[in-house]
N, C-alpha and C. Protein backbone atom coordinates (compact mmCIF):
# COMPACT_ATOMS: atom_id res chain seq x y z
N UNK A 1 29.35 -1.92 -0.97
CA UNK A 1 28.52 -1.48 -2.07
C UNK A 1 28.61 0.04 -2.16
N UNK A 2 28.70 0.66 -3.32
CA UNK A 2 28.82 1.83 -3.62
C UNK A 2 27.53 2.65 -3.50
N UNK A 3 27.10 3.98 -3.49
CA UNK A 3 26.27 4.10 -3.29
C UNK A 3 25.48 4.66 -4.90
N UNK A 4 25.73 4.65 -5.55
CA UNK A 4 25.29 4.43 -6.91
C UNK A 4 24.50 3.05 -6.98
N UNK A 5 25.39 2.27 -6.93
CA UNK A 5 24.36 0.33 -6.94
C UNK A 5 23.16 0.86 -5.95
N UNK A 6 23.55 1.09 -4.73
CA UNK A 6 22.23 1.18 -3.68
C UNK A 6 21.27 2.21 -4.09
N UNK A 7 21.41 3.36 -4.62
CA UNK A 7 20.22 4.00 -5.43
C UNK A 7 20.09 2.75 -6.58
N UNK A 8 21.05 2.22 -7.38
CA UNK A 8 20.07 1.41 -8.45
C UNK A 8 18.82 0.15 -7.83
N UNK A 9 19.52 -0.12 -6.97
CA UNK A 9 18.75 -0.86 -6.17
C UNK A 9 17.36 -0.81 -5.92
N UNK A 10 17.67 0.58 -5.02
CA UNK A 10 16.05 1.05 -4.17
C UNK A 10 15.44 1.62 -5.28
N UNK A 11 15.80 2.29 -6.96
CA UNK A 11 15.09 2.53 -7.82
C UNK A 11 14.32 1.34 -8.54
N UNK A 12 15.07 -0.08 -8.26
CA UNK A 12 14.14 -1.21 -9.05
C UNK A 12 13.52 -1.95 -7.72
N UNK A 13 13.47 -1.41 -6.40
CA UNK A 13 12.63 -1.65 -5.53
C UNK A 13 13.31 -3.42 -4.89
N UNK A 14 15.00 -3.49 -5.30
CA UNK A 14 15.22 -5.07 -4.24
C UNK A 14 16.04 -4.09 -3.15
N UNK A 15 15.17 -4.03 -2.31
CA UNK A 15 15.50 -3.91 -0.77
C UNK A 15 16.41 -4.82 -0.28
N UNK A 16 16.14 -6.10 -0.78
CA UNK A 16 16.36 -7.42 0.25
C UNK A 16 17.63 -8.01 -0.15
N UNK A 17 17.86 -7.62 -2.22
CA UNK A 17 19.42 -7.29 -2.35
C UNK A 17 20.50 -6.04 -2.15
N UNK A 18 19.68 -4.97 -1.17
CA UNK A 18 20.37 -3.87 -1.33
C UNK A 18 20.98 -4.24 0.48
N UNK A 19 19.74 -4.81 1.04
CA UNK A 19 20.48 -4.89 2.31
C UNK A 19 20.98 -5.89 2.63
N UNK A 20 20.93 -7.29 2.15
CA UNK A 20 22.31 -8.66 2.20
C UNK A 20 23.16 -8.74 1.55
N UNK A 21 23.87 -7.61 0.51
CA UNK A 21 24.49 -7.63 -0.38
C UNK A 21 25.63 -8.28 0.09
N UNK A 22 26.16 -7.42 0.92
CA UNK A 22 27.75 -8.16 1.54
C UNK A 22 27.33 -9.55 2.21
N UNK A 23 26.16 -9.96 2.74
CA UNK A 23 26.40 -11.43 3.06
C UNK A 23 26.09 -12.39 1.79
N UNK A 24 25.73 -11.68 0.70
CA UNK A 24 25.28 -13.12 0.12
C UNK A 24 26.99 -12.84 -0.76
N UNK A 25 27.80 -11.50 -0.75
CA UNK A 25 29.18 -11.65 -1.72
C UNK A 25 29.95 -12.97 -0.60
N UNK A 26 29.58 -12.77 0.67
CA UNK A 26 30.56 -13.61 1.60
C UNK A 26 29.72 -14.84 1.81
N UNK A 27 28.78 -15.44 1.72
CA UNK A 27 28.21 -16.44 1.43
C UNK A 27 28.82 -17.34 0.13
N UNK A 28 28.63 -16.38 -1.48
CA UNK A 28 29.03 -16.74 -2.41
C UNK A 28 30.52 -17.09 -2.29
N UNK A 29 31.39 -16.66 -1.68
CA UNK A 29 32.88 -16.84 -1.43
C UNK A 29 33.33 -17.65 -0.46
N UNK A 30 32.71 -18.02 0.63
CA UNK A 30 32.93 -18.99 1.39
C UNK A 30 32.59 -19.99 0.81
N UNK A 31 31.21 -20.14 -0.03
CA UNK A 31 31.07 -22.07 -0.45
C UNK A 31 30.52 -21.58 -1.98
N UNK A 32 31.86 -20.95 -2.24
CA UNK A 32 32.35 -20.99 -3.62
C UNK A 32 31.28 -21.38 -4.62
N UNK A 33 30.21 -20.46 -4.65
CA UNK A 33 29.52 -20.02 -5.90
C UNK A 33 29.96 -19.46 -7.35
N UNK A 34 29.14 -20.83 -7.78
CA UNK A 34 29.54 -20.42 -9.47
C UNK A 34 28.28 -18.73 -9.51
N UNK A 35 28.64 -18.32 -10.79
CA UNK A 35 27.66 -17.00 -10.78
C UNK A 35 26.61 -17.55 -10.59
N UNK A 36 26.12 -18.00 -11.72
CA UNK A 36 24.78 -18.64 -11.75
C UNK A 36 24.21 -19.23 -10.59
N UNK A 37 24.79 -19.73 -9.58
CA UNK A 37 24.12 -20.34 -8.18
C UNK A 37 24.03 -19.01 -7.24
N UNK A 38 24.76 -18.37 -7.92
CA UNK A 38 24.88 -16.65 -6.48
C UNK A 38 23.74 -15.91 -7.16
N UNK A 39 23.79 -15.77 -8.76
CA UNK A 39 22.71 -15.05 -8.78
C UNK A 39 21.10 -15.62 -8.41
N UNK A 40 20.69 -17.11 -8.93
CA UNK A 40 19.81 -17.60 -8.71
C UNK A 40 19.41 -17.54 -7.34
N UNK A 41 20.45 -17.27 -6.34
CA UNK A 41 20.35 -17.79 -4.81
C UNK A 41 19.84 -16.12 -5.02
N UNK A 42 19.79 -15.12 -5.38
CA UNK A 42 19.92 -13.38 -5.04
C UNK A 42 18.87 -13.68 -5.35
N UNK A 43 17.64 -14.15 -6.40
CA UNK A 43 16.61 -14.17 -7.17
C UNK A 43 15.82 -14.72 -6.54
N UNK A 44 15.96 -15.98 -5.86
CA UNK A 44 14.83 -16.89 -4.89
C UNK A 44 14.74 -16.05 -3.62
N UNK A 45 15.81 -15.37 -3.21
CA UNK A 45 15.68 -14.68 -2.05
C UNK A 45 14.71 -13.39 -2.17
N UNK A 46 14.83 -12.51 -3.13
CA UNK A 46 13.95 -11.45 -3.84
C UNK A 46 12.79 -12.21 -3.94
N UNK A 47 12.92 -12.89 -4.51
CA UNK A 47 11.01 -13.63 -4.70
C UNK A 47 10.40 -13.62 -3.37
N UNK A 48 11.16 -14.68 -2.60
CA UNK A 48 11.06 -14.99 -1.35
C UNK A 48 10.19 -13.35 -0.03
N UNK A 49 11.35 -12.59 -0.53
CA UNK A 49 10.83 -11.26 0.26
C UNK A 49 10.16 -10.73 -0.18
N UNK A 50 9.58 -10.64 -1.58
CA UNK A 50 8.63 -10.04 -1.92
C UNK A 50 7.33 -10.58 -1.79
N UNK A 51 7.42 -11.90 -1.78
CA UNK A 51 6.03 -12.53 -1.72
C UNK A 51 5.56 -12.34 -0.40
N UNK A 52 6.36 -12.35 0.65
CA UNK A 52 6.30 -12.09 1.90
C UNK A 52 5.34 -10.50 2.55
N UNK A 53 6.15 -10.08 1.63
CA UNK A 53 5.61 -8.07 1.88
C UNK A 53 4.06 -8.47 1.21
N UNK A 54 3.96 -8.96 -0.20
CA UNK A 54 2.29 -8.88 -0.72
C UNK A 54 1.44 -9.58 0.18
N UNK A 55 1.77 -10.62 0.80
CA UNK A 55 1.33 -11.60 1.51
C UNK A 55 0.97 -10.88 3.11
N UNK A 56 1.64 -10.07 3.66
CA UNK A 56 1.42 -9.23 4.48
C UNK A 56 0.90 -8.06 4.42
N UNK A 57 0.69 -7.57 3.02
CA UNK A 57 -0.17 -6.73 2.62
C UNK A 57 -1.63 -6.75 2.35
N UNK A 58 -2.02 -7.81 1.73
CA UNK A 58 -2.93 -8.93 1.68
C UNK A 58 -3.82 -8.48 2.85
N UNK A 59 -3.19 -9.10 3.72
CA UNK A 59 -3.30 -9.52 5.48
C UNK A 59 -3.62 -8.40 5.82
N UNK A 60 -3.26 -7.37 5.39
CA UNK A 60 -3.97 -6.22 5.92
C UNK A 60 -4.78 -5.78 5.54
N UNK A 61 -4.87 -5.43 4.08
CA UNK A 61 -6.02 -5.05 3.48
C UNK A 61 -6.79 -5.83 3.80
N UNK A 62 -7.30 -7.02 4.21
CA UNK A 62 -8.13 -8.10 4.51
C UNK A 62 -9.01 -7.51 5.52
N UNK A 63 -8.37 -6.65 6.56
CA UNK A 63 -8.84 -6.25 7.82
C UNK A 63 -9.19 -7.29 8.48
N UNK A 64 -8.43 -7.93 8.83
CA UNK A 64 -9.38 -9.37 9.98
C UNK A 64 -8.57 -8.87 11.06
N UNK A 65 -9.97 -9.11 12.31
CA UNK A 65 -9.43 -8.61 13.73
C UNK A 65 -8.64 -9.63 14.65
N UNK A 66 -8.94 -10.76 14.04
CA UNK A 66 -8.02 -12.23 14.76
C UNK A 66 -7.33 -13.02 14.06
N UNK A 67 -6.04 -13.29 13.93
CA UNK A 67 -5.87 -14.12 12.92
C UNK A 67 -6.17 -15.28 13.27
N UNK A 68 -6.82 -15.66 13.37
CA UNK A 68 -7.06 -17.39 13.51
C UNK A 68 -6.91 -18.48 12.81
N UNK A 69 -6.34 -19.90 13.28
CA UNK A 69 -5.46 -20.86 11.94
C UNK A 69 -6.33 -21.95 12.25
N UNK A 70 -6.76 -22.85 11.50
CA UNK A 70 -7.53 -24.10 11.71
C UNK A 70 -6.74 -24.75 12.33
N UNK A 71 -5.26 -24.74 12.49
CA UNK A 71 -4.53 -25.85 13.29
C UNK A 71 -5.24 -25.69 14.63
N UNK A 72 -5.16 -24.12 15.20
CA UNK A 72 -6.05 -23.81 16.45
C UNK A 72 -7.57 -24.82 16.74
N UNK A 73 -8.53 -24.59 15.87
CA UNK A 73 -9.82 -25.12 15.76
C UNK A 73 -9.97 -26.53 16.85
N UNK A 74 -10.57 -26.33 17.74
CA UNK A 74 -11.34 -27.18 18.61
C UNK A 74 -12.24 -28.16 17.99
N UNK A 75 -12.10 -28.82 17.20
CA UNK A 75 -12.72 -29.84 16.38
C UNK A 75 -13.68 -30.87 17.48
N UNK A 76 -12.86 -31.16 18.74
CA UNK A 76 -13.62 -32.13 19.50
C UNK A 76 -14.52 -31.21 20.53
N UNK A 77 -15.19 -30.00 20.06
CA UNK A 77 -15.74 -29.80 20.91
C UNK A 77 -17.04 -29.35 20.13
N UNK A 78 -16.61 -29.38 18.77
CA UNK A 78 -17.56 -29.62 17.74
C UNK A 78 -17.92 -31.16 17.00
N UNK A 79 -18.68 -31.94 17.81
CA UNK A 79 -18.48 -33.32 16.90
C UNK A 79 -19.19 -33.51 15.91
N UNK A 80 -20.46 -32.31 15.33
CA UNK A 80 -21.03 -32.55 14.25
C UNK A 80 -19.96 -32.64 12.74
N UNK A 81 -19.40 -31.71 13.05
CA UNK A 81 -18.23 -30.69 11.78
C UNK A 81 -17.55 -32.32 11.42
N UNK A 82 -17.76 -31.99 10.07
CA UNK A 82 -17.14 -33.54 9.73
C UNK A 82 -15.70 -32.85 9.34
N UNK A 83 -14.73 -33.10 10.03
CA UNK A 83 -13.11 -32.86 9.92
C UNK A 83 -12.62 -32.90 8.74
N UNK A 84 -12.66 -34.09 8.41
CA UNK A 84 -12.24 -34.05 6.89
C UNK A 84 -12.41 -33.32 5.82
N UNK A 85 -13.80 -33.04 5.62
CA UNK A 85 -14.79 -32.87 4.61
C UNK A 85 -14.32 -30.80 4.55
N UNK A 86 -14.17 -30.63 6.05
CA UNK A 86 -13.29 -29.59 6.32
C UNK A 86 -11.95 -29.34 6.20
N UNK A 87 -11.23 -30.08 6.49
CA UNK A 87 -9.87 -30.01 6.34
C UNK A 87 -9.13 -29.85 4.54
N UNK A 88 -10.50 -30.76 3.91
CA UNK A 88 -9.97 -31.22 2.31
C UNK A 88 -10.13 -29.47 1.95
N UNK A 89 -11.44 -29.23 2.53
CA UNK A 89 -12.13 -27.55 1.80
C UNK A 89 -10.42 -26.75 1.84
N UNK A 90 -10.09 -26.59 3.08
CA UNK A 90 -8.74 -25.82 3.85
C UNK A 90 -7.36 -25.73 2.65
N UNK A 91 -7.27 -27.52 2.82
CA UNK A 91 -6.26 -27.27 1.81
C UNK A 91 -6.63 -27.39 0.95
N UNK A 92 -7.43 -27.20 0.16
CA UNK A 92 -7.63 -27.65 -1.98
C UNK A 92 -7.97 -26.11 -1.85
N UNK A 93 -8.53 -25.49 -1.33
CA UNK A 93 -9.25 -24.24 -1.69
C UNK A 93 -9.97 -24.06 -2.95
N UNK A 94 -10.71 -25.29 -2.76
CA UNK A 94 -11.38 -26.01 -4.11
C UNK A 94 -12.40 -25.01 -4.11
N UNK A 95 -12.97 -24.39 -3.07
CA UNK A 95 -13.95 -23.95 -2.92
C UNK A 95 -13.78 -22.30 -3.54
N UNK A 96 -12.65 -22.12 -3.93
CA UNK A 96 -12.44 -20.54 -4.75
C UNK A 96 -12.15 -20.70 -6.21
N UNK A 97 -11.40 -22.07 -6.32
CA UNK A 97 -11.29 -22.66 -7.50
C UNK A 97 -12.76 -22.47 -8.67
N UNK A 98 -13.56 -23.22 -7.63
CA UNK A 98 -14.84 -23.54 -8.17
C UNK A 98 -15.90 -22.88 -7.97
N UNK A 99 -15.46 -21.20 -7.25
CA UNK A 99 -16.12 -20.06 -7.25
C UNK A 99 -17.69 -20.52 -6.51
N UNK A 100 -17.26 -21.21 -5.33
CA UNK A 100 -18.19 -21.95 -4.32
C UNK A 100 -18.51 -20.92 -3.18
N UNK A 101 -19.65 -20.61 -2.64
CA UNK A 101 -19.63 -20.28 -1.49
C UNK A 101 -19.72 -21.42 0.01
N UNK A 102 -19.33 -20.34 0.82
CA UNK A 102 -19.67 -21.83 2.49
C UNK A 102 -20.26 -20.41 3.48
N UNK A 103 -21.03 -21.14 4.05
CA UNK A 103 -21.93 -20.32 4.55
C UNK A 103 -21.53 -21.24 5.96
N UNK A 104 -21.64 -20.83 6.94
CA UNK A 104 -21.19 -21.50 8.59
C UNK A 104 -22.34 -21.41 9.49
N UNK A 105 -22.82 -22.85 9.51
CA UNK A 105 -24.16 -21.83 10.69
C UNK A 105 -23.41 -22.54 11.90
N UNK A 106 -24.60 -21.85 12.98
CA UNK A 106 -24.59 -22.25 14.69
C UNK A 106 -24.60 -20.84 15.46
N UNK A 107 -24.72 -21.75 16.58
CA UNK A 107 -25.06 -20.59 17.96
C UNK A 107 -23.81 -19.96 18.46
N UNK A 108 -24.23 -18.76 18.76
CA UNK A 108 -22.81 -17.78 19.14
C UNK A 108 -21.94 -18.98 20.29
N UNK A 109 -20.39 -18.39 19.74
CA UNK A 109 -19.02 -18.91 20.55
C UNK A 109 -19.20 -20.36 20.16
N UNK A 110 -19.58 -20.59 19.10
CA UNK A 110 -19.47 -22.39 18.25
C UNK A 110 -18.06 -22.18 17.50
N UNK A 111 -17.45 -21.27 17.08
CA UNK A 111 -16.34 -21.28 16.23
C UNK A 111 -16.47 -20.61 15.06
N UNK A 112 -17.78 -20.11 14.22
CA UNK A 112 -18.05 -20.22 12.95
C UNK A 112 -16.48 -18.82 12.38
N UNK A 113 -16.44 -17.86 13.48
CA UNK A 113 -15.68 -16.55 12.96
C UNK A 113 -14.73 -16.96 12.89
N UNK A 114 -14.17 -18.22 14.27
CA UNK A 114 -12.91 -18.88 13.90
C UNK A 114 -12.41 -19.64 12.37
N UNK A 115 -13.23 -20.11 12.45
CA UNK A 115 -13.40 -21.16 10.92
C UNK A 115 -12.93 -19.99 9.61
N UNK A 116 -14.31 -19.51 9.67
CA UNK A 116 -14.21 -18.85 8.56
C UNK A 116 -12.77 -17.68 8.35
N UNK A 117 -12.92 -17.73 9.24
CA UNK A 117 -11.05 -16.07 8.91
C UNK A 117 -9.96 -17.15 9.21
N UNK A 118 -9.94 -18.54 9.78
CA UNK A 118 -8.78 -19.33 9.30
C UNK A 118 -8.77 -19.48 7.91
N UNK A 119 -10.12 -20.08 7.07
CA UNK A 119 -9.65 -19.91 5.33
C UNK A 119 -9.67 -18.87 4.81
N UNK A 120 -10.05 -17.55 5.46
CA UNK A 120 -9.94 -16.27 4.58
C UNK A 120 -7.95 -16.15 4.85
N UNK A 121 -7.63 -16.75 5.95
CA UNK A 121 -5.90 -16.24 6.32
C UNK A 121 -5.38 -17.11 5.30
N UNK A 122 -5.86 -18.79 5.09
CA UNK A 122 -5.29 -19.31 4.16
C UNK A 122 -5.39 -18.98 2.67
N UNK A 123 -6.55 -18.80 2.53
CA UNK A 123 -6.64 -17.98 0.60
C UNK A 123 -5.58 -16.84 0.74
N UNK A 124 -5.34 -15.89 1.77
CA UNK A 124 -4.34 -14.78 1.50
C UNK A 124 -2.97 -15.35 1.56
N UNK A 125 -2.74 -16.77 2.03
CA UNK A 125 -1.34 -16.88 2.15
C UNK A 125 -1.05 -17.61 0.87
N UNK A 126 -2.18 -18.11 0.31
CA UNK A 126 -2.22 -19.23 -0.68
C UNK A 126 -1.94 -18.09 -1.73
N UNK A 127 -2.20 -17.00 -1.92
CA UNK A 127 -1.97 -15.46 -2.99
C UNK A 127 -3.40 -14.99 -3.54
N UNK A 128 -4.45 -15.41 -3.05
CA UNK A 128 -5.73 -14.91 -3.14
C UNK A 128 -5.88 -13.77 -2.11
N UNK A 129 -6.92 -12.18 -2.98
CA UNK A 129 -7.48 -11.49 -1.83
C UNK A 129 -8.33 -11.54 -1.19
N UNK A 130 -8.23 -10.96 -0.25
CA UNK A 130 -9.39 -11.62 0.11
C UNK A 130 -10.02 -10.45 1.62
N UNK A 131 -11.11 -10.12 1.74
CA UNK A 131 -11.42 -9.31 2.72
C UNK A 131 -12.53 -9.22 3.51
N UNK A 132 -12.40 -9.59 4.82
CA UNK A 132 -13.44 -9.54 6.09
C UNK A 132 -14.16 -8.49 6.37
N UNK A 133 -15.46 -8.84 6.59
CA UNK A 133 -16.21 -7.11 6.84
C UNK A 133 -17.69 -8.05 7.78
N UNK A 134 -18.05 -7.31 8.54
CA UNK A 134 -19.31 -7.56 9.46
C UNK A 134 -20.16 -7.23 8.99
N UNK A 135 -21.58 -8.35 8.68
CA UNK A 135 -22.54 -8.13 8.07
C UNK A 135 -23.26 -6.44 8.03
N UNK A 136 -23.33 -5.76 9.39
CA UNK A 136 -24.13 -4.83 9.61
C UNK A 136 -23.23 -3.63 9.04
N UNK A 137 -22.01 -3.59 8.76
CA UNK A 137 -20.76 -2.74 8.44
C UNK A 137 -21.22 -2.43 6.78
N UNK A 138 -21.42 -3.84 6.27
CA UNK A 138 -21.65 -4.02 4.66
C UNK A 138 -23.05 -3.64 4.35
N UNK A 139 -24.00 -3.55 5.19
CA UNK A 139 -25.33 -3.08 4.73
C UNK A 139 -25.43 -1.64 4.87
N UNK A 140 -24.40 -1.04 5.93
CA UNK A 140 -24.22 0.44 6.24
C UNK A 140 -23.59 1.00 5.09
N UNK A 141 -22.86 0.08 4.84
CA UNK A 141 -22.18 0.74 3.13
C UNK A 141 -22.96 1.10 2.22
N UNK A 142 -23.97 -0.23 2.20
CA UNK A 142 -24.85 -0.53 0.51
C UNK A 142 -26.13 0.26 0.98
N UNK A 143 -26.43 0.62 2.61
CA UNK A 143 -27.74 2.20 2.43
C UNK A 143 -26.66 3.11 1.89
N UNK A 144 -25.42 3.18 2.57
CA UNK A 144 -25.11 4.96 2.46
C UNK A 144 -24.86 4.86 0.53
N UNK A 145 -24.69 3.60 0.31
CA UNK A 145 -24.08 4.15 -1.36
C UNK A 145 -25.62 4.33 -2.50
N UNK A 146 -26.40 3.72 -1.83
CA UNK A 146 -27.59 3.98 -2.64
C UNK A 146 -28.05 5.48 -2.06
N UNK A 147 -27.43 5.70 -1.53
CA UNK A 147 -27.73 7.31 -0.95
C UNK A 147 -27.33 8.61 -1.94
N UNK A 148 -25.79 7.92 -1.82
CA UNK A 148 -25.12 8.96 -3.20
C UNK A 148 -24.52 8.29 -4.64
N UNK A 149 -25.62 7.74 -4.73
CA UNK A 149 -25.84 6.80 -6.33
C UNK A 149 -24.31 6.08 -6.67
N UNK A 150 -23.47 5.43 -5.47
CA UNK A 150 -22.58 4.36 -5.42
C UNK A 150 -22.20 2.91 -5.33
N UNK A 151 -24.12 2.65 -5.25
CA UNK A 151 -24.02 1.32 -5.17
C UNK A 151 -23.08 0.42 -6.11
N UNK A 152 -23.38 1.34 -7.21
CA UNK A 152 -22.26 -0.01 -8.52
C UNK A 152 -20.75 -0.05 -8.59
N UNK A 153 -20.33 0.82 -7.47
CA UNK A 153 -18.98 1.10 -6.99
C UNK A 153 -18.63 0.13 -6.09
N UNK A 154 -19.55 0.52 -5.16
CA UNK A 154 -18.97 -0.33 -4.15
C UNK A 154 -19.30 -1.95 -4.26
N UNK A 155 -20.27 -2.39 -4.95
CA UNK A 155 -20.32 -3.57 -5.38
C UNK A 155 -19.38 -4.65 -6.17
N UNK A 156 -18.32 -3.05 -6.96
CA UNK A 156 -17.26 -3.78 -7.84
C UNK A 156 -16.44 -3.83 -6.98
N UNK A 157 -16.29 -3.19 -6.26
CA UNK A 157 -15.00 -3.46 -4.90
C UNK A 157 -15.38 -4.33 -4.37
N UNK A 158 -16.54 -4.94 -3.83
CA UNK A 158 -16.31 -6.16 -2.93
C UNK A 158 -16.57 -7.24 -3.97
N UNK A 159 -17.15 -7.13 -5.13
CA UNK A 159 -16.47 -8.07 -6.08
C UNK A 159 -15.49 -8.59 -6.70
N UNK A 160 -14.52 -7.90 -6.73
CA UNK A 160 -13.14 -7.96 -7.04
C UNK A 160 -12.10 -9.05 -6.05
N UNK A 161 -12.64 -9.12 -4.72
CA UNK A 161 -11.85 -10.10 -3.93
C UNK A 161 -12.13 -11.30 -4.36
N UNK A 162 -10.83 -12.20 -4.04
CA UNK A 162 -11.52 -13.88 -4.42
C UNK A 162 -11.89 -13.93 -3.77
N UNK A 163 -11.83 -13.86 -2.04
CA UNK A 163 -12.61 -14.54 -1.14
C UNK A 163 -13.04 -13.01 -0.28
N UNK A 164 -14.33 -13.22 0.14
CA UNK A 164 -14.67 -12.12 0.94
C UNK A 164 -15.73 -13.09 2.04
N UNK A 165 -15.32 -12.93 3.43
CA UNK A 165 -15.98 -13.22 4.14
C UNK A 165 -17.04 -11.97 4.85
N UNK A 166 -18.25 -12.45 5.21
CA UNK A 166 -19.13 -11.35 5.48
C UNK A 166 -19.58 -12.43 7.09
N UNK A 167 -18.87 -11.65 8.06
CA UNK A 167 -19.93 -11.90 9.38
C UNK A 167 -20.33 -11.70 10.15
């Protein structure tokens, strides 16, 4: 690749075709790509890496200190938690759909932080934002902003996430 293409490249921001270029020309030439299958294959791959970077961006802006996955979740050591009724919430994410809250009770080291930042990790992977903050963190905000007449600021910021867990 010339280095003209690779500035055009990094000016329309595909990284991911600036740096496989020569494997996907020797990909396309070994199992003899029509254009249209080389370019489509260049295009799913760009999607592919980009969704990846927002999706990890997400993840950060989120600030969560554990990532935790419901596959993890100790279910049998909780036998009230009806599994299902949980599991359906997990995957439908019916519950952002339908602009639902879930509130988690129980006694400390029951799971609830686990639970809850496994579906805040899944809404961010699913392409929802979404962002974790500790109850006493978020009330320190909403004195200091009624302090210097910011409350309606910072209210639109934590409104703006689809999912915001507070715990």
């Amino acid at each position: 690749m010339n280095e003209e293409l690779a500035a055009k490249l990094k000016y329309l921001h595909l990284g991911g075709l600036r740096e496989h270029w020569d494997d996907y020309l020797t990909q396309a030439g070994d199992q003899r790509f029509s254009h249209s299958r080389l370019l489509t294959q260049v295009v799913e791959e760009e999607y592919r890496i980009k969704r990846e970077h927002l999706r990890q961006l997400r993840l950060q802006k989120a600030r969560i200190p554990e990532p935790w996955v419901i596959e993890t979740f100790p279910f049998e050591r909780q036998p009230k938690l009806n599994q299902k009724k949980i599991m359906a919430l997990y995957d439908t994410l019916s519950y952002l759909t339908h602009s639902q809250n879930i509130i988690w009770l129980g006694g400390t080291g029951v799971g609830k932080t686990g639970l809850a930042t496994s579906f805040l990790t899944q809404a961010i992977d699913q392409g929802y934002s979404g962002r974790y903050v500790l109850f006493a963190e978020l009330v320190g905000q909403f004195y200091q902003s009624v302090a210097d007449h910011s409350e309606a600021a910072l209210l639109r910021k934590y409104l703006a996430y689809d999912c915001l867990l507070i715990d």
